[in-house]
N, C-alpha and C. Protein backbone atom coordinates (compact mmCIF):
# COMPACT_ATOMS: atom_id res chain seq x y z
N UNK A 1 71.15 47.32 54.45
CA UNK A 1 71.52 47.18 55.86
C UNK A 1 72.16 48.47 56.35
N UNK A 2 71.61 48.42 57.91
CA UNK A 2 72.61 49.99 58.21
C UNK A 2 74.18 49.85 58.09
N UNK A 3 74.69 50.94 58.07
CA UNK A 3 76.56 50.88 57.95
C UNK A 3 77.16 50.94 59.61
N UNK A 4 77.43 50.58 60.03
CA UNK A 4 78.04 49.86 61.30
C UNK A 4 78.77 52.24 62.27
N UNK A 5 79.13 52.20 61.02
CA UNK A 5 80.69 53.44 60.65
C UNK A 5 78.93 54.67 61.20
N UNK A 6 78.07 54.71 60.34
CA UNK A 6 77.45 56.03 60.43
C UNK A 6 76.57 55.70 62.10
N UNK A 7 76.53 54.78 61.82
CA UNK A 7 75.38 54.39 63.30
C UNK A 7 76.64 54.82 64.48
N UNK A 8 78.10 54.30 64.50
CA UNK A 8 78.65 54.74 65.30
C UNK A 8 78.31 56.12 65.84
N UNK A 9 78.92 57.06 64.58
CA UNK A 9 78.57 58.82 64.30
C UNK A 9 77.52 58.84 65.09
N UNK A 10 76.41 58.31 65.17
CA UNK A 10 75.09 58.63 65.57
C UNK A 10 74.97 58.52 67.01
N UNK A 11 75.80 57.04 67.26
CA UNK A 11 75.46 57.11 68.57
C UNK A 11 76.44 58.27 69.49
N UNK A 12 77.80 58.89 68.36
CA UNK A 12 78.08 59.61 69.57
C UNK A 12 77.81 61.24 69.61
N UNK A 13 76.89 61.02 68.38
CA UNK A 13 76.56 62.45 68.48
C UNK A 13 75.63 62.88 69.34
N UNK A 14 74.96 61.53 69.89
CA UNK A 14 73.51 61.59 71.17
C UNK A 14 74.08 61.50 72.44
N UNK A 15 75.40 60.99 72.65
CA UNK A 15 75.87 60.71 73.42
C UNK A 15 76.28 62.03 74.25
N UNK A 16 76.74 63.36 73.27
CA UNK A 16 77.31 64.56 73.67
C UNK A 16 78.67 64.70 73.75
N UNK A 17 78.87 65.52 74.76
CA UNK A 17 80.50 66.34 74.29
C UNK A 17 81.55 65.92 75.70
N UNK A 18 80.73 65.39 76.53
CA UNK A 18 81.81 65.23 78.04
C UNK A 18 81.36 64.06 78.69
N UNK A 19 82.50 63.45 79.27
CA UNK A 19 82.19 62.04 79.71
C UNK A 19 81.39 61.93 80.83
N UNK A 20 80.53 63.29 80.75
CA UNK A 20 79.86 62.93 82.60
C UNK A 20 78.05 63.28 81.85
N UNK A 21 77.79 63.49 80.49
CA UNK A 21 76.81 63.46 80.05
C UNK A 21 75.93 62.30 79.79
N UNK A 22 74.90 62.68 80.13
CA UNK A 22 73.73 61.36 79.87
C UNK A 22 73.38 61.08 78.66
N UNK A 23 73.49 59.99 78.13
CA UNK A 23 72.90 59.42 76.69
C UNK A 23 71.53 58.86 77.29
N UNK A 24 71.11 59.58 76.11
CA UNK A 24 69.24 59.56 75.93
C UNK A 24 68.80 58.34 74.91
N UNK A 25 68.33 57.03 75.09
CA UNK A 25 68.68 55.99 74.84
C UNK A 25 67.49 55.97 74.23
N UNK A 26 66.09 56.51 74.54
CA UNK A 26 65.09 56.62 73.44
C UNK A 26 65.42 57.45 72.26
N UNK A 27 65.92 58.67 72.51
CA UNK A 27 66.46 59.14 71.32
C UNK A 27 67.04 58.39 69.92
N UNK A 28 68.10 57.62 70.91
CA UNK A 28 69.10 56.96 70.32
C UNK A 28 68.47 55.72 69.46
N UNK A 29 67.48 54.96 69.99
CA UNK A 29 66.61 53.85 69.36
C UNK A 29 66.04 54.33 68.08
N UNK A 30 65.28 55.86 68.33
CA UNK A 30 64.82 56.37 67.54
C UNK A 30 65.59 56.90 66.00
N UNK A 31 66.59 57.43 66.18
CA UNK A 31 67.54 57.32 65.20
C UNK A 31 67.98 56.04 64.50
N UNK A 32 67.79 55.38 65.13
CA UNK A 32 68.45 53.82 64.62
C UNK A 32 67.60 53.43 64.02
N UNK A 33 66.32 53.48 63.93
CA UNK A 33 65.19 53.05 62.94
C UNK A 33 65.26 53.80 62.24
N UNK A 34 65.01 54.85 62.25
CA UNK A 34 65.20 55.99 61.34
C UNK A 34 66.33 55.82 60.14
N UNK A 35 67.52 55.64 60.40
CA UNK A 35 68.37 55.27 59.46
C UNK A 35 68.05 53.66 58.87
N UNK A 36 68.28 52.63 59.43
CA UNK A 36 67.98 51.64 58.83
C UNK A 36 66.51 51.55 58.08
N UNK A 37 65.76 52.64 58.37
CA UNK A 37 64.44 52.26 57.39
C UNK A 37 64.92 52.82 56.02
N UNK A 38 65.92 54.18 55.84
CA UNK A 38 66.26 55.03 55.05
C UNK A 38 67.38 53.52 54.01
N UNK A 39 68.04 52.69 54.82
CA UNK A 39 68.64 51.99 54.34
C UNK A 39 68.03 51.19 53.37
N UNK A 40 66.95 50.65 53.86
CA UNK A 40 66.04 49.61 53.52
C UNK A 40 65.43 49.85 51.83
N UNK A 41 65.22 51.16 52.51
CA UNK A 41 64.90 52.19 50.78
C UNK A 41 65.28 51.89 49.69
N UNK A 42 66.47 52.74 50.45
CA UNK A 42 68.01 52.76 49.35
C UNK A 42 68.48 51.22 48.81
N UNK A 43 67.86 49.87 49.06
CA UNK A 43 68.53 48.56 48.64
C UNK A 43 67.21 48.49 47.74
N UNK A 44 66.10 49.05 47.79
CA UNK A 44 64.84 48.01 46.95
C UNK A 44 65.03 48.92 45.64
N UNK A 45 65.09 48.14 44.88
CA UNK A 45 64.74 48.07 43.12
C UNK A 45 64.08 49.14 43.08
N UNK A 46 63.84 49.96 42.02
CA UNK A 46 63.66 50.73 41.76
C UNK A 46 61.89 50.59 40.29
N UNK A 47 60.72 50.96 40.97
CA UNK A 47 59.83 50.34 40.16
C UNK A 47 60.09 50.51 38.66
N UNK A 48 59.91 49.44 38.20
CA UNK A 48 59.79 49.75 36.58
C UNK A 48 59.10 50.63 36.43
N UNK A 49 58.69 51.61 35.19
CA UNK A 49 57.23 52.14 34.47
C UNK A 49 57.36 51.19 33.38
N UNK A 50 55.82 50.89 33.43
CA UNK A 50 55.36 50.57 32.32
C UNK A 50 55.26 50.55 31.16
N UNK A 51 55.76 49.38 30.47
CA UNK A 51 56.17 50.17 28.92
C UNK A 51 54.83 50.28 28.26
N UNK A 52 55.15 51.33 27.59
CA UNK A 52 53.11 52.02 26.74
C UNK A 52 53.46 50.79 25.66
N UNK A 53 52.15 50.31 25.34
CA UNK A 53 51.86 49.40 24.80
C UNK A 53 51.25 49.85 23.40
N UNK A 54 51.65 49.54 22.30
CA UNK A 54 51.23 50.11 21.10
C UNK A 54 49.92 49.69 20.99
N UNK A 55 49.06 50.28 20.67
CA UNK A 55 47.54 50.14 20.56
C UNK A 55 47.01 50.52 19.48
N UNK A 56 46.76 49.64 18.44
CA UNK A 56 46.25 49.89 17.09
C UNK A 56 44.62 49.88 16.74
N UNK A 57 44.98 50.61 16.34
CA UNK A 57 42.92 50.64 15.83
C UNK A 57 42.46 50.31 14.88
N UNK A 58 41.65 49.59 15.11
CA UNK A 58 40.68 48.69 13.92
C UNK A 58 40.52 49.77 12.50
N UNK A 59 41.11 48.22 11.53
CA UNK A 59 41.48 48.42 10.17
C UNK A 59 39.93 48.76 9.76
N UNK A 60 39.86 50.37 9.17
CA UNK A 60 38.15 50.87 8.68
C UNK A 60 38.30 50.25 7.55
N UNK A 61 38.86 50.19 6.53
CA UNK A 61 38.62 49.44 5.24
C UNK A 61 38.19 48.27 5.49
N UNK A 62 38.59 47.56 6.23
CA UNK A 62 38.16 45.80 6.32
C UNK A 62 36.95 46.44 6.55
N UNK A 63 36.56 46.76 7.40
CA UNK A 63 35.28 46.56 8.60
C UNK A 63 33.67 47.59 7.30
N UNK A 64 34.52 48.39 6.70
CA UNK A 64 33.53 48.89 6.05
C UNK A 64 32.78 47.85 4.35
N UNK A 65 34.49 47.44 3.79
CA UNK A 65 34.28 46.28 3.23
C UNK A 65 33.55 45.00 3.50
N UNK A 66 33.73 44.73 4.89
CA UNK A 66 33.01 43.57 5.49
C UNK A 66 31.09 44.17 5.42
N UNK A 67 31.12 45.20 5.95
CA UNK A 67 29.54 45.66 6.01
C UNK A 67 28.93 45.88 4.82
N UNK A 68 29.57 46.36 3.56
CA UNK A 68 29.03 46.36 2.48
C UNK A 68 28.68 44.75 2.01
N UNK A 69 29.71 43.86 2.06
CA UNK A 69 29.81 42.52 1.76
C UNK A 69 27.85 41.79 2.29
N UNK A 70 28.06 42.28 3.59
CA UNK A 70 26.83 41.16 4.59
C UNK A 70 25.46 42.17 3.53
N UNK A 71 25.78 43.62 3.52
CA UNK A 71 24.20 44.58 3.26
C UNK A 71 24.10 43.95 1.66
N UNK A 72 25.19 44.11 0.68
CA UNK A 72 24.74 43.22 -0.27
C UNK A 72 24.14 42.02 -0.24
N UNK A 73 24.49 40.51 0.54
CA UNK A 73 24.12 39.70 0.76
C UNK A 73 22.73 39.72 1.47
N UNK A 74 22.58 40.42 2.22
CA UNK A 74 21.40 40.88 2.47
C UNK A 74 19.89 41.13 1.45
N UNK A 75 20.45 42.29 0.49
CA UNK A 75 19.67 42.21 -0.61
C UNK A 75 19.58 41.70 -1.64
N UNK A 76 20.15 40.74 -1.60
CA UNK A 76 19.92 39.79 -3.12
C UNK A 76 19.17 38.25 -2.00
N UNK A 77 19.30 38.42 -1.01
CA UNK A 77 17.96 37.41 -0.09
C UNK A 77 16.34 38.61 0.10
N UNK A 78 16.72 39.56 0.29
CA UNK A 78 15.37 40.26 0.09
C UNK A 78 14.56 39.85 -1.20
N UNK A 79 15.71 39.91 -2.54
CA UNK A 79 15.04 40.36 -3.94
C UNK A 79 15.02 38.39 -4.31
N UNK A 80 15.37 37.77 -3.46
CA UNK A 80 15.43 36.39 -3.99
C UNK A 80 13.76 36.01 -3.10
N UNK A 81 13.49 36.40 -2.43
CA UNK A 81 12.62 36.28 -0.87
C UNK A 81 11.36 37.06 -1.99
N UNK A 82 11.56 38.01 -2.30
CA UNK A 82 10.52 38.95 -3.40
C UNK A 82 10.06 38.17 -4.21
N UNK A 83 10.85 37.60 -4.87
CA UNK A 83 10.86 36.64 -6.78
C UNK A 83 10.05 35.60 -6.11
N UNK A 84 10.42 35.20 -4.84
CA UNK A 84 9.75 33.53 -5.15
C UNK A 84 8.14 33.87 -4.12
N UNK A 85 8.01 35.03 -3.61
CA UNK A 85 6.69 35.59 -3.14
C UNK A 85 5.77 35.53 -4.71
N UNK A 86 6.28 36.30 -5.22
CA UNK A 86 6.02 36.76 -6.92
C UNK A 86 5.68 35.20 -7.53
N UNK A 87 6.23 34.59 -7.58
CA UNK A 87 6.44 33.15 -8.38
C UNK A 87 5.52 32.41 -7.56
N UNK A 88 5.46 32.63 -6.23
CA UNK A 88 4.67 31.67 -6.10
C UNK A 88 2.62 32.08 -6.00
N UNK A 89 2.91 33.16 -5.58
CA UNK A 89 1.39 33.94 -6.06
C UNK A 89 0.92 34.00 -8.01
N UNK A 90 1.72 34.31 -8.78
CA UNK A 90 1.49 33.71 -9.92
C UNK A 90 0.91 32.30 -9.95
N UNK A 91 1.51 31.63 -9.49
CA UNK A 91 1.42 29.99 -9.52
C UNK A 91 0.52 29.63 -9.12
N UNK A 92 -0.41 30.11 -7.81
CA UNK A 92 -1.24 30.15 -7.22
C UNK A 92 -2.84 30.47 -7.76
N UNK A 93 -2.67 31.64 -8.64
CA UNK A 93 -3.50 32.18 -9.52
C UNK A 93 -3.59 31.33 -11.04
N UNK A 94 -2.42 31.11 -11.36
CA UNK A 94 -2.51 30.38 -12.72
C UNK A 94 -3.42 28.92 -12.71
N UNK A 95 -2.86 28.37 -10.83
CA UNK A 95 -3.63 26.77 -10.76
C UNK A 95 -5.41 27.01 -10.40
N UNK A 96 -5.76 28.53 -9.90
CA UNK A 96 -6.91 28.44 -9.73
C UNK A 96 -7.86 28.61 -11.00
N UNK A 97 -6.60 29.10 -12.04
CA UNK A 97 -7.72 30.02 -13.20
C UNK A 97 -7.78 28.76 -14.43
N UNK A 98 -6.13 27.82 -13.91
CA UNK A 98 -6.21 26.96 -15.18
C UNK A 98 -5.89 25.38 -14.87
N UNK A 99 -6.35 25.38 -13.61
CA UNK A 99 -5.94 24.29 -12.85
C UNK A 99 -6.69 22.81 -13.47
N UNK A 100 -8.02 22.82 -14.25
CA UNK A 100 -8.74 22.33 -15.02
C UNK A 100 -8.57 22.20 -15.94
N UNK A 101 -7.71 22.76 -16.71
CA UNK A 101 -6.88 22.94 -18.70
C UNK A 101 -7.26 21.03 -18.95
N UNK A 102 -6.37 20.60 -18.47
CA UNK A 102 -6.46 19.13 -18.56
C UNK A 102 -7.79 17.94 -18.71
N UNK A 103 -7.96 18.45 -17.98
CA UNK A 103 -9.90 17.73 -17.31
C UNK A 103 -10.89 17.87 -18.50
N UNK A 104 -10.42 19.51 -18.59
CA UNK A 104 -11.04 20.21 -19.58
C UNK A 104 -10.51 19.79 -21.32
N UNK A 105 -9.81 19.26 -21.36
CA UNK A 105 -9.81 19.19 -23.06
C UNK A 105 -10.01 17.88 -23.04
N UNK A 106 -9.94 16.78 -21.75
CA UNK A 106 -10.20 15.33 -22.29
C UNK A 106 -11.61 15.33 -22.32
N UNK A 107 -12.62 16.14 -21.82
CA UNK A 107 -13.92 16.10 -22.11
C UNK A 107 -14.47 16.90 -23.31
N UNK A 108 -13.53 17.49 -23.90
CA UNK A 108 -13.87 18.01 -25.77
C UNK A 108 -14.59 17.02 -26.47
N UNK A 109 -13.82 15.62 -26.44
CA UNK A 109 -14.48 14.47 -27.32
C UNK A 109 -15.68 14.50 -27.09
N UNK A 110 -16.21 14.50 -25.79
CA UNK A 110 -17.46 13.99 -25.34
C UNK A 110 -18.34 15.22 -25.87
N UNK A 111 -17.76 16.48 -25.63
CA UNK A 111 -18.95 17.57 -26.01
C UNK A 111 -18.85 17.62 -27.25
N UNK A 112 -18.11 16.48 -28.34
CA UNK A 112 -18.23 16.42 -29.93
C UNK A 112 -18.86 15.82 -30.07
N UNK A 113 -19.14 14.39 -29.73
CA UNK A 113 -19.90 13.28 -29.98
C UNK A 113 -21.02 13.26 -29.60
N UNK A 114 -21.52 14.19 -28.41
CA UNK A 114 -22.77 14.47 -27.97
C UNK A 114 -23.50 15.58 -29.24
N UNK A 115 -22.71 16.22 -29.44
CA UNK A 115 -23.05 17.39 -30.86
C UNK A 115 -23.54 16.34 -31.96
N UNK A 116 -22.48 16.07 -32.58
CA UNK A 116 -22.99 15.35 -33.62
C UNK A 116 -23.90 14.40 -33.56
N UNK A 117 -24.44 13.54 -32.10
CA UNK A 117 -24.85 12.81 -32.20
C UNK A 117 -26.87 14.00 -32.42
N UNK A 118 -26.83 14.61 -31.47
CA UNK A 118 -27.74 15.82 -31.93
C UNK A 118 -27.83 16.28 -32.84
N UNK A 119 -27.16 16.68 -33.65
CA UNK A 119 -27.14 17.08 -35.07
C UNK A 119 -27.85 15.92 -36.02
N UNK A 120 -27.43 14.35 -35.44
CA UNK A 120 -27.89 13.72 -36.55
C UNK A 120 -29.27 13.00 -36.36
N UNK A 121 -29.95 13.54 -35.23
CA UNK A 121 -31.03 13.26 -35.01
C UNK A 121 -32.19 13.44 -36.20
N UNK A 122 -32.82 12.57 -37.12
CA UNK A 122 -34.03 12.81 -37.49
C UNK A 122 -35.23 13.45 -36.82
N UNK A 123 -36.48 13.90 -37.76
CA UNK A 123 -37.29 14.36 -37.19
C UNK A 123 -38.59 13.20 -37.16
N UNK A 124 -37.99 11.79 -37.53
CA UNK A 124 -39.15 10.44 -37.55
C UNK A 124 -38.30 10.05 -35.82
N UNK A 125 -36.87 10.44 -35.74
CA UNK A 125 -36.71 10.02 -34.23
C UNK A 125 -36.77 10.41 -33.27
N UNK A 126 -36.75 11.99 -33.51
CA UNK A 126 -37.46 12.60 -32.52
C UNK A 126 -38.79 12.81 -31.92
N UNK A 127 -39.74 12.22 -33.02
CA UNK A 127 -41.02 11.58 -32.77
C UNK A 127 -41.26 10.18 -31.72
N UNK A 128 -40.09 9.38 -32.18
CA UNK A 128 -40.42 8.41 -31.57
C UNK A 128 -39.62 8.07 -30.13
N UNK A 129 -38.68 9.21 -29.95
CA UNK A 129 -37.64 8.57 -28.77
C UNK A 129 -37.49 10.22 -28.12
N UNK A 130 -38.49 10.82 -28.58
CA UNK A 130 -38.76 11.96 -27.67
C UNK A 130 -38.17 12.52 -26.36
N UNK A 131 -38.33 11.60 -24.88
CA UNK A 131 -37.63 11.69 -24.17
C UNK A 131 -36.51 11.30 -24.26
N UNK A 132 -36.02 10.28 -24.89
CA UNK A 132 -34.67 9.94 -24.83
C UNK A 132 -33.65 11.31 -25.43
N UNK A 133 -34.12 11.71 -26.59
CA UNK A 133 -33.27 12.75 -27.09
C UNK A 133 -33.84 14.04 -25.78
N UNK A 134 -34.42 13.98 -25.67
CA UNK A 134 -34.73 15.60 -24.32
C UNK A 134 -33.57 14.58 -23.71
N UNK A 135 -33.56 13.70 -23.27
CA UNK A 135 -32.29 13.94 -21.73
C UNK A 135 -30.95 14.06 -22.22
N UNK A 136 -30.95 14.23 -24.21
CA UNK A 136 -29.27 13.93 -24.54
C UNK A 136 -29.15 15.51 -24.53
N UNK A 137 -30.20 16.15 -25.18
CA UNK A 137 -30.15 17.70 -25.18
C UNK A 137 -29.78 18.35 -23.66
N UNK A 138 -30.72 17.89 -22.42
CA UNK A 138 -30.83 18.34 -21.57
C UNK A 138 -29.22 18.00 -20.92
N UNK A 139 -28.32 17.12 -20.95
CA UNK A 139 -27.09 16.78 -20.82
C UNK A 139 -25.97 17.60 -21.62
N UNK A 140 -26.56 17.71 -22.20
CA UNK A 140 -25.91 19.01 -23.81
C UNK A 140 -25.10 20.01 -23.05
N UNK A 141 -26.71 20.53 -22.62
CA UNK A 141 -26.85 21.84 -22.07
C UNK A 141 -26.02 21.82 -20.54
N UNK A 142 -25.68 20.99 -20.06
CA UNK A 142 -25.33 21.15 -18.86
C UNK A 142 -24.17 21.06 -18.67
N UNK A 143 -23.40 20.15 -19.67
CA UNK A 143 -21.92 19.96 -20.06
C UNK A 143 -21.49 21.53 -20.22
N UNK A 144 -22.28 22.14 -21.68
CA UNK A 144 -22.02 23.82 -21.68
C UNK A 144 -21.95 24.59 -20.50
N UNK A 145 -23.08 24.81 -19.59
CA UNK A 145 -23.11 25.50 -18.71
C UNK A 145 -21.96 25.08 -17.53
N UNK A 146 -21.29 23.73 -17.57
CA UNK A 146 -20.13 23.42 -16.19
C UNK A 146 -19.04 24.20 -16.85
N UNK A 147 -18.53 24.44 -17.90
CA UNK A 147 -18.28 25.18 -18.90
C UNK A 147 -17.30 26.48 -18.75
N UNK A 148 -18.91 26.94 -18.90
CA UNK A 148 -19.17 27.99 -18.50
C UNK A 148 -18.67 28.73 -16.97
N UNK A 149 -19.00 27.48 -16.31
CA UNK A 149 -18.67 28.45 -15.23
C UNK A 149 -17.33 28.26 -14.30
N UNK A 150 -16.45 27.32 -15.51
CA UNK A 150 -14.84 27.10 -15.54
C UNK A 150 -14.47 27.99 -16.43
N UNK A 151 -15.01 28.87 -17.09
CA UNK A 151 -14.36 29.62 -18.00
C UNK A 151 -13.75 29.39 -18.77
N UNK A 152 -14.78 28.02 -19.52
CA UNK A 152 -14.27 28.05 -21.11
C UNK A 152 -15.48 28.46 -21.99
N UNK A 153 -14.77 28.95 -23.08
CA UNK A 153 -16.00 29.35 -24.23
C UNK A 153 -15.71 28.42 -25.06
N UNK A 154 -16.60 28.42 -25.94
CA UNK A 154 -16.62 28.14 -27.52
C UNK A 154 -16.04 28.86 -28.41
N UNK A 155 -15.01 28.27 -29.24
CA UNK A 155 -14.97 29.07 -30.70
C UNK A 155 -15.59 29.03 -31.63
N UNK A 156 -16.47 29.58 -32.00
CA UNK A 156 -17.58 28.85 -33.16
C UNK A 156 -17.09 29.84 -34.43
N UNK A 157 -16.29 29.48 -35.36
CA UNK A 157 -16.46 30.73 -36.59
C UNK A 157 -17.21 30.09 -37.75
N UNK A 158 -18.01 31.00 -38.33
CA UNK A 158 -19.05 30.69 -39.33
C UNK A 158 -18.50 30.56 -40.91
N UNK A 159 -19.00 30.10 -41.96
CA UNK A 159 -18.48 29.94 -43.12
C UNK A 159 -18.37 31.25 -43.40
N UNK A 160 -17.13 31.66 -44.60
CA UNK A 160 -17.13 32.79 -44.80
C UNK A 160 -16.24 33.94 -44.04
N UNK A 161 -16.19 33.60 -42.99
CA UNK A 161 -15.38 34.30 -41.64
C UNK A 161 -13.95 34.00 -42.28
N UNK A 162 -12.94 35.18 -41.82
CA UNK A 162 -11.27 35.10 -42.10
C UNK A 162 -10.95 33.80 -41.29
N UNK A 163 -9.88 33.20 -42.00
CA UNK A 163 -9.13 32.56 -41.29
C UNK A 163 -8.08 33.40 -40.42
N UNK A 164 -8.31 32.66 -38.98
CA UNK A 164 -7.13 33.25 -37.60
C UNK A 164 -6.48 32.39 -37.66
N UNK A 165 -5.47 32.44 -37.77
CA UNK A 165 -4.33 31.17 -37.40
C UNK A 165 -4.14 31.25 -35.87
N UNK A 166 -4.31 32.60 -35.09
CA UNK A 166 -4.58 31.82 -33.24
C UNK A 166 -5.08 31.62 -33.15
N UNK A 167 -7.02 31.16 -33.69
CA UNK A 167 -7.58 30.40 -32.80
C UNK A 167 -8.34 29.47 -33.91
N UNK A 168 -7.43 29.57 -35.09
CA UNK A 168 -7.99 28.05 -35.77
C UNK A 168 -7.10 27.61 -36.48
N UNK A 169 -7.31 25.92 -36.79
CA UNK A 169 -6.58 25.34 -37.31
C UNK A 169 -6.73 24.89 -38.82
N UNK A 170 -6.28 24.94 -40.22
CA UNK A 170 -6.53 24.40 -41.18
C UNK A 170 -5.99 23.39 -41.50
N UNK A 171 -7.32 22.44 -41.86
CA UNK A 171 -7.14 21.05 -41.76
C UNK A 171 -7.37 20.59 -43.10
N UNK A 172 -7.46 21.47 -44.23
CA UNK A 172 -7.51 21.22 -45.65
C UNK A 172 -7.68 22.41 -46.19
N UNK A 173 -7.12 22.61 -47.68
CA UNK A 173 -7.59 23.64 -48.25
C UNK A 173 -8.03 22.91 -49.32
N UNK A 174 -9.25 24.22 -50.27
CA UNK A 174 -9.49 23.76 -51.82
C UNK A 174 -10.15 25.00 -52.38
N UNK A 175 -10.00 24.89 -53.65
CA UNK A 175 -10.39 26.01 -54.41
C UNK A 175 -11.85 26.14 -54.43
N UNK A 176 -12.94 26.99 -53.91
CA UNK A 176 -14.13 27.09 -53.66
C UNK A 176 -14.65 28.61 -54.86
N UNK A 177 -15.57 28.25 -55.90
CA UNK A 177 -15.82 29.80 -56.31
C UNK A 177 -16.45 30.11 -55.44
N UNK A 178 -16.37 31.70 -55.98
CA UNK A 178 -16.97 32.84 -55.26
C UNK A 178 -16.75 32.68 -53.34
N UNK A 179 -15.32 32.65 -53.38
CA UNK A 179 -14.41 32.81 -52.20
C UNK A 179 -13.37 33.52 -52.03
N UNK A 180 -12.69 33.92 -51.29
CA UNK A 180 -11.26 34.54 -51.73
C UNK A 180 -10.37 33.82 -50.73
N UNK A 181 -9.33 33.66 -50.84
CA UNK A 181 -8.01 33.09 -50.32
C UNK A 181 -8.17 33.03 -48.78
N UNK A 182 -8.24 32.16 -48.49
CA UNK A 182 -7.80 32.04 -46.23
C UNK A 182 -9.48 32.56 -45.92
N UNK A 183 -10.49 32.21 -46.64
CA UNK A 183 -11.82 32.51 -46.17
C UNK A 183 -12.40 31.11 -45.77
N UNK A 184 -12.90 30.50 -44.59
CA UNK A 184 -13.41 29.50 -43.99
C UNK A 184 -14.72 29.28 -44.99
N UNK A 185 -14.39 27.89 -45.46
CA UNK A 185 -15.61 26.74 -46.16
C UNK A 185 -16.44 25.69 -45.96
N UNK A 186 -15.54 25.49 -44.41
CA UNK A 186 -16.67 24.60 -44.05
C UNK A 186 -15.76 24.48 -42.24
N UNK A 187 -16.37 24.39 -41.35
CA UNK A 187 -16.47 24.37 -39.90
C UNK A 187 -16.39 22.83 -39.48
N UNK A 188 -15.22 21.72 -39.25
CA UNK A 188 -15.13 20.67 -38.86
C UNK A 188 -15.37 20.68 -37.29
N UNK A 189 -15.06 20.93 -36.57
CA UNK A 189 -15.11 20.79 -35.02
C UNK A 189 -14.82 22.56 -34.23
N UNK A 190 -15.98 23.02 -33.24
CA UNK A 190 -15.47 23.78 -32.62
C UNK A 190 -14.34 24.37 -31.94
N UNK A 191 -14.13 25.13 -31.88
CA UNK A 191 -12.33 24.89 -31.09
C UNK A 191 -13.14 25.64 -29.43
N UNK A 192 -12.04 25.68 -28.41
CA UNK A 192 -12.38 26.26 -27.12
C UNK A 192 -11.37 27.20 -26.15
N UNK A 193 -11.45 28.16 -25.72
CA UNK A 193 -10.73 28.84 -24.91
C UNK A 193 -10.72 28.94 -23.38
N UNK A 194 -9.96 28.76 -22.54
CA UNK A 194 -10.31 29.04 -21.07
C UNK A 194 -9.61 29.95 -20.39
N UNK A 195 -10.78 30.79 -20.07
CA UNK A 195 -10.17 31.96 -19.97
C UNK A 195 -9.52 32.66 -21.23
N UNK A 196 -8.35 33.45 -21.28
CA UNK A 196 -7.83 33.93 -22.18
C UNK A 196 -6.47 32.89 -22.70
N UNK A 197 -7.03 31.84 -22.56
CA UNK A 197 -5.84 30.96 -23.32
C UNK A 197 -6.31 29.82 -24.09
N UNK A 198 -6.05 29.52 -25.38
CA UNK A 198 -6.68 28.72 -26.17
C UNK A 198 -6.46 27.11 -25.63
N UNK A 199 -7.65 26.62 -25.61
CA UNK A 199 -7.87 25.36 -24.97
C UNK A 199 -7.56 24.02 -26.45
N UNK A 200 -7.94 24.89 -27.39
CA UNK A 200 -8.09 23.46 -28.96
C UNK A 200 -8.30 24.91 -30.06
N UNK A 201 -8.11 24.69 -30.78
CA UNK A 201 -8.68 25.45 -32.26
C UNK A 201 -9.58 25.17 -32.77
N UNK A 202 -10.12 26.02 -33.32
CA UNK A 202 -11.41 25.11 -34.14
C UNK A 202 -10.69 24.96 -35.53
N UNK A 203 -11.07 23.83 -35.94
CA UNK A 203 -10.66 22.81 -37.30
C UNK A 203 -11.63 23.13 -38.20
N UNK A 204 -10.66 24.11 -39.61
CA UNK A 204 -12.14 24.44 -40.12
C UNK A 204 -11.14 23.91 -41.79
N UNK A 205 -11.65 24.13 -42.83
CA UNK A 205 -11.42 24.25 -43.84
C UNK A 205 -10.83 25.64 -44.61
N UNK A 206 -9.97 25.74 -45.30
CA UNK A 206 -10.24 27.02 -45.62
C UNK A 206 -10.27 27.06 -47.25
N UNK A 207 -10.39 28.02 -48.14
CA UNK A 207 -10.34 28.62 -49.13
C UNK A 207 -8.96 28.46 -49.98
N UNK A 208 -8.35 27.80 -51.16
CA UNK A 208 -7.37 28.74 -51.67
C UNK A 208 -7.50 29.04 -53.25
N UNK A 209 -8.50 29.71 -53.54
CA UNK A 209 -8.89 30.39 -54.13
C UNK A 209 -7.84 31.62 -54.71
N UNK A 210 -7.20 31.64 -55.60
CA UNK A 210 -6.35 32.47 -56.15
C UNK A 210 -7.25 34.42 -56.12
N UNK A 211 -6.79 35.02 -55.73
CA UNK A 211 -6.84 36.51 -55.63
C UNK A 211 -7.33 36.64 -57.23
């Protein structure tokens, strides 16, 4: 608020020096704002400044720790994402190449019993049942050739031939002259492979004939 005391001062300093002088009353208004705005000033608070605000910067260890953390996790889903690409294309290939293994060895019996039953054909019955044995042969042959084009072979080893213990089985031994030790004596049943994986052994006899 203005002071009562200086505004006096003011007004008589506009007023002048002799009682027959004119006071200039715009003047005088004009001063009077003039001070009371100066007053007005002088009562308002004084602005704070702003207190600086501590500003910390992101912890690099976490943040670099954290990124190594996710890029590892990352690649062990790549190399897990890889393995089972891998695993499952194997799998894929194994069911096309051996997807038949099964099918394929329960029909062994049949391509035994069809053998032997050929094998024990006479030559008074093949005279007389002629066609009948052509359609067991001609069935023979066709069993072989579906076979064939599943990619199984035959193991056929001949008398005399080493014994393999991968792809045959001994189903008796006996002392045979003029043999030598683990030499095949007699050929019980073919064995079969499909593809490169043994389907049965062939069941043979072998030799044990002392060295």
């Amino acid at each position: 608020m203005a002071d009562p005391k200086k505004d006096k001062g003011a007004f008589e300093d506009m007023s002048g020096t002799g009682d027959g002088d004119t006071i200039d009353i715009e003047a005088l208004a004009r001063e009077y704002e003039r001070q009371a705005a100066a007053s007005d000033a002088d009562d308002m608070p004084a602005e704070e400044e702003p207190a600086e605000e501590a500003v910390s910067g992101p912890n690099v260890d976490a943040v670099i720790a954290e990124r190594d953390e996710y890029r590892d996790r990352m690649m062990r889903a790549l190399a897990e994402a890889e393995n089972a690409r891998k695993r499952g294309e194997r799998d894929r290939k194994d069911a096309e190449m051996y997807g038949g293994t099964k099918l394929a060895r329960d029909l062994l019996p049949v391509y035994d019993n069809m053998k032997r039953a050929i094998e024990s054909i006479t030559e008074e019955q093949k005279a007389e049942h002629a066609a009948l044995i052509e359609g067991v042969e001609l069935t023979m042959r066709e069993l072989v050739n579906i076979f064939g084009k599943h990619g199984i072979t035959r193991v056929a080893p001949e008398v005399g031939e080493k014994f393999d213990p991968q792809v045959h089985q001994a189903m008796f031994e006996a002392p045979v002259p003029n043999t030598k030790a683990g030499d095949i004596i007699q050929v019980m049943a073919e064995g079969f492979m499909i593809r490169d994986r043994l389907l049965r052994p062939a069941q043979v006899g072998v030799s044990s004939t002392p060295a």
